[in-house]
Protein backbone atom coordinates (compact mmCIF):
# COMPACT_ATOMS: atom_id res chain seq x y z
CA UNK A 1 0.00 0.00 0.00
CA UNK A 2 1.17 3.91 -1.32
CA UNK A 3 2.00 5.93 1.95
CA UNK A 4 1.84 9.66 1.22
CA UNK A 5 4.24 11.40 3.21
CA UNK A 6 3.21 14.87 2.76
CA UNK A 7 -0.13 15.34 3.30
CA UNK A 8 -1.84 18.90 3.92
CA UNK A 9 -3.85 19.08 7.32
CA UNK A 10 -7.49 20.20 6.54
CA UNK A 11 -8.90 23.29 6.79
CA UNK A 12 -11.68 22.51 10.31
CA UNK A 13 -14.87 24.52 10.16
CA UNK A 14 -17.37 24.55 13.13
CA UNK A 15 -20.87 24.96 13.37
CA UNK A 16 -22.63 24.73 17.18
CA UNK A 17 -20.77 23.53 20.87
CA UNK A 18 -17.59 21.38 19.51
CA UNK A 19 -14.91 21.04 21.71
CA UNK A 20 -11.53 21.53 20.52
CA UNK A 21 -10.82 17.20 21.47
CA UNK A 22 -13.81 16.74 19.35
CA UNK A 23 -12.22 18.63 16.49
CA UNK A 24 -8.28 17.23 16.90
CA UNK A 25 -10.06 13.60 17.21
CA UNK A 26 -12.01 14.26 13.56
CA UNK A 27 -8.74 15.79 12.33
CA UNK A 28 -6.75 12.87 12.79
CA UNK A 29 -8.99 10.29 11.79
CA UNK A 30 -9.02 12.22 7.96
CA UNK A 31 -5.12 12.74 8.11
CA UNK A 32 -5.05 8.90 8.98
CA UNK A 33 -6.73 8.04 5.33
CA UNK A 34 -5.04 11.34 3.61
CA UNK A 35 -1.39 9.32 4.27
CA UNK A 36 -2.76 6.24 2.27
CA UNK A 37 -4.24 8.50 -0.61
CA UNK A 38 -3.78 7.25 -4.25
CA UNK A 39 -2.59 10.54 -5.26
CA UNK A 40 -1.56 13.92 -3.98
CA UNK A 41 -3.76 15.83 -1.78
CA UNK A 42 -4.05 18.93 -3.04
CA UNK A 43 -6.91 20.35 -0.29
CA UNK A 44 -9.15 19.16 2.11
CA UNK A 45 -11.55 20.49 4.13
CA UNK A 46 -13.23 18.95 7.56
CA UNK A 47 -16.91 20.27 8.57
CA UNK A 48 -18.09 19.30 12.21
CA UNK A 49 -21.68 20.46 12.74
CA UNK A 50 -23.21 19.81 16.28
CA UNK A 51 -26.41 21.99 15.82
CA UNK A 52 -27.31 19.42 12.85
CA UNK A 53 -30.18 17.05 13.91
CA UNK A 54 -27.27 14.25 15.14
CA UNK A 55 -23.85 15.35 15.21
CA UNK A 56 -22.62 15.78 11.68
CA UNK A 57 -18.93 15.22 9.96
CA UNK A 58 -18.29 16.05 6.07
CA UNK A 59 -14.98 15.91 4.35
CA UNK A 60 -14.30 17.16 1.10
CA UNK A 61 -10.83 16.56 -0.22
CA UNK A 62 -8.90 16.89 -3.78
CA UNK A 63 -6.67 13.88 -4.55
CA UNK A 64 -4.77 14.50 -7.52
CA UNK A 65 -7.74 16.31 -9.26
CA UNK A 66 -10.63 14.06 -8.19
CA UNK A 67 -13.31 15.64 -5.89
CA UNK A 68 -14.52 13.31 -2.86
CA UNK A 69 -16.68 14.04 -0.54
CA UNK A 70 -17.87 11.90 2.50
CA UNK A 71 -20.23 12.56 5.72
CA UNK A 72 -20.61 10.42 8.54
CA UNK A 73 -24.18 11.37 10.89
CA UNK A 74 -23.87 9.42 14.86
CA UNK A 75 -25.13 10.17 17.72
CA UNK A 76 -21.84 11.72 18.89
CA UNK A 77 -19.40 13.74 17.17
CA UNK A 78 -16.83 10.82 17.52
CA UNK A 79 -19.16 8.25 16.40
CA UNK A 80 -19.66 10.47 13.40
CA UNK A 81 -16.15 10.92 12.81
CA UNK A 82 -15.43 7.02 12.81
CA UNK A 83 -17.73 6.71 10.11
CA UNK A 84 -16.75 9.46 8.16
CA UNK A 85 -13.19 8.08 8.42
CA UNK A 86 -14.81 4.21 6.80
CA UNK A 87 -16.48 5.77 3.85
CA UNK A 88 -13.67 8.33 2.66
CA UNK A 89 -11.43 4.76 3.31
CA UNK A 90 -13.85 3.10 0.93
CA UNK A 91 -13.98 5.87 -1.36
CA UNK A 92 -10.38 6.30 -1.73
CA UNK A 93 -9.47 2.12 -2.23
CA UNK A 94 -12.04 2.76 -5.05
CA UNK A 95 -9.90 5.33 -6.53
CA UNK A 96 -7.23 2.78 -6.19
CA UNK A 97 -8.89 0.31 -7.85
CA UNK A 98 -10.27 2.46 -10.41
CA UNK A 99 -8.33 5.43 -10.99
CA UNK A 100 -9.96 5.93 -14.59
CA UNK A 101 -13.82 6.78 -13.14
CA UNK A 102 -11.82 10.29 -12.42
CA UNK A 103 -13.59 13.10 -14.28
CA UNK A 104 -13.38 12.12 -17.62
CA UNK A 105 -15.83 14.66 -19.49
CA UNK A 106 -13.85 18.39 -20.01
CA UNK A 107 -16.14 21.50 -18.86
CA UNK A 108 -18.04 22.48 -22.54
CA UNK A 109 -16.08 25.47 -24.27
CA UNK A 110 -17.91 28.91 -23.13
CA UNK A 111 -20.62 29.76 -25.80
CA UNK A 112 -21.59 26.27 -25.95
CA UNK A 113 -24.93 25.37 -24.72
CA UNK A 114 -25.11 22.27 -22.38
CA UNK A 115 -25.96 19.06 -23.76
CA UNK A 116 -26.29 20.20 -27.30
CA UNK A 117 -25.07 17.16 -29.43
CA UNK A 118 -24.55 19.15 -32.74
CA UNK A 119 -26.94 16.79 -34.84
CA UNK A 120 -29.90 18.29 -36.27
C-alpha cells in the first residue's frame, strides 16, 4: 500500500458547541486516510456540525484532481467521525482500484450550450 508522506492538514470549520478534542479527534482520523491517498492531496476540508439534527462530519478533499466528498451522521461527534473516516477509506481504495472513473468529461467550451449534441 502507497504511503503519502506529505499530506496537507485540513482546513476545520465549526458549526454549534464542539470542543476543541472533538475537532483534533475528527482531524486525525481524515489525516489517517489522507497518508494512504492514491494521489496527492491537493486540499481538504473537515466540517463538524453539532447543531445538525445528530452530530454531523463532512470531508471534502482533492486527490490528484478528483473531488470526494464523504459525511458520517452518529449520535456523537466521535461516532460520526469514525464513520466518516470508513467511507472516505472506501472511497479512496475505489480510486485505487479504479483510478480511470476520475472526471473524464472536459467542462463544454464557453458559448456552448449544455448538452447540445450538434446533430440536427
Amino acid at each position: 500500500m502507497t504511503r503519502i508522506e506529505q499530506v496537507i492538514s485540513p482546513q476545520v470549520h465549526l458549526r454549534g458547541e464542539v470542543t476543541p478534542e472533538v475537532s483534533a479527534y475528527a482531524v486525525a482520523k481524515v489525516m489517517a486516510v489522507l497518508h494512504h491517498a492514491p494521489g496527492p492531496v491537493l486540499r481538504a476540508s473537515l466540517t463538524l456540525d453539532a447543531a445538525a439534527p445528530g452530530d454531523r462530519v463532512d470531508a471534502h478533499v482533492n486527490i490528484n484532481g478528483v473531488g470526494v466528498h464523504v459525511h458520517g451522521v452518529g449520535s456523537t461527534m466521535q461516532e460520526a467521525a469514525d464513520l466518516m473516516q470508513e467511507r472516505l477509506r472506501s472511497r479512496l481504495h475505489h480510486l485505487r482500484r479504479r483510478p480511470q472513473q476520475g472526471p473524464r468529461i472536459p467542462p463544454p467550451e464557453l458559448g456552448e450550450p449544455i448538452g447540445v449534441t450538434g446533430a440536427s
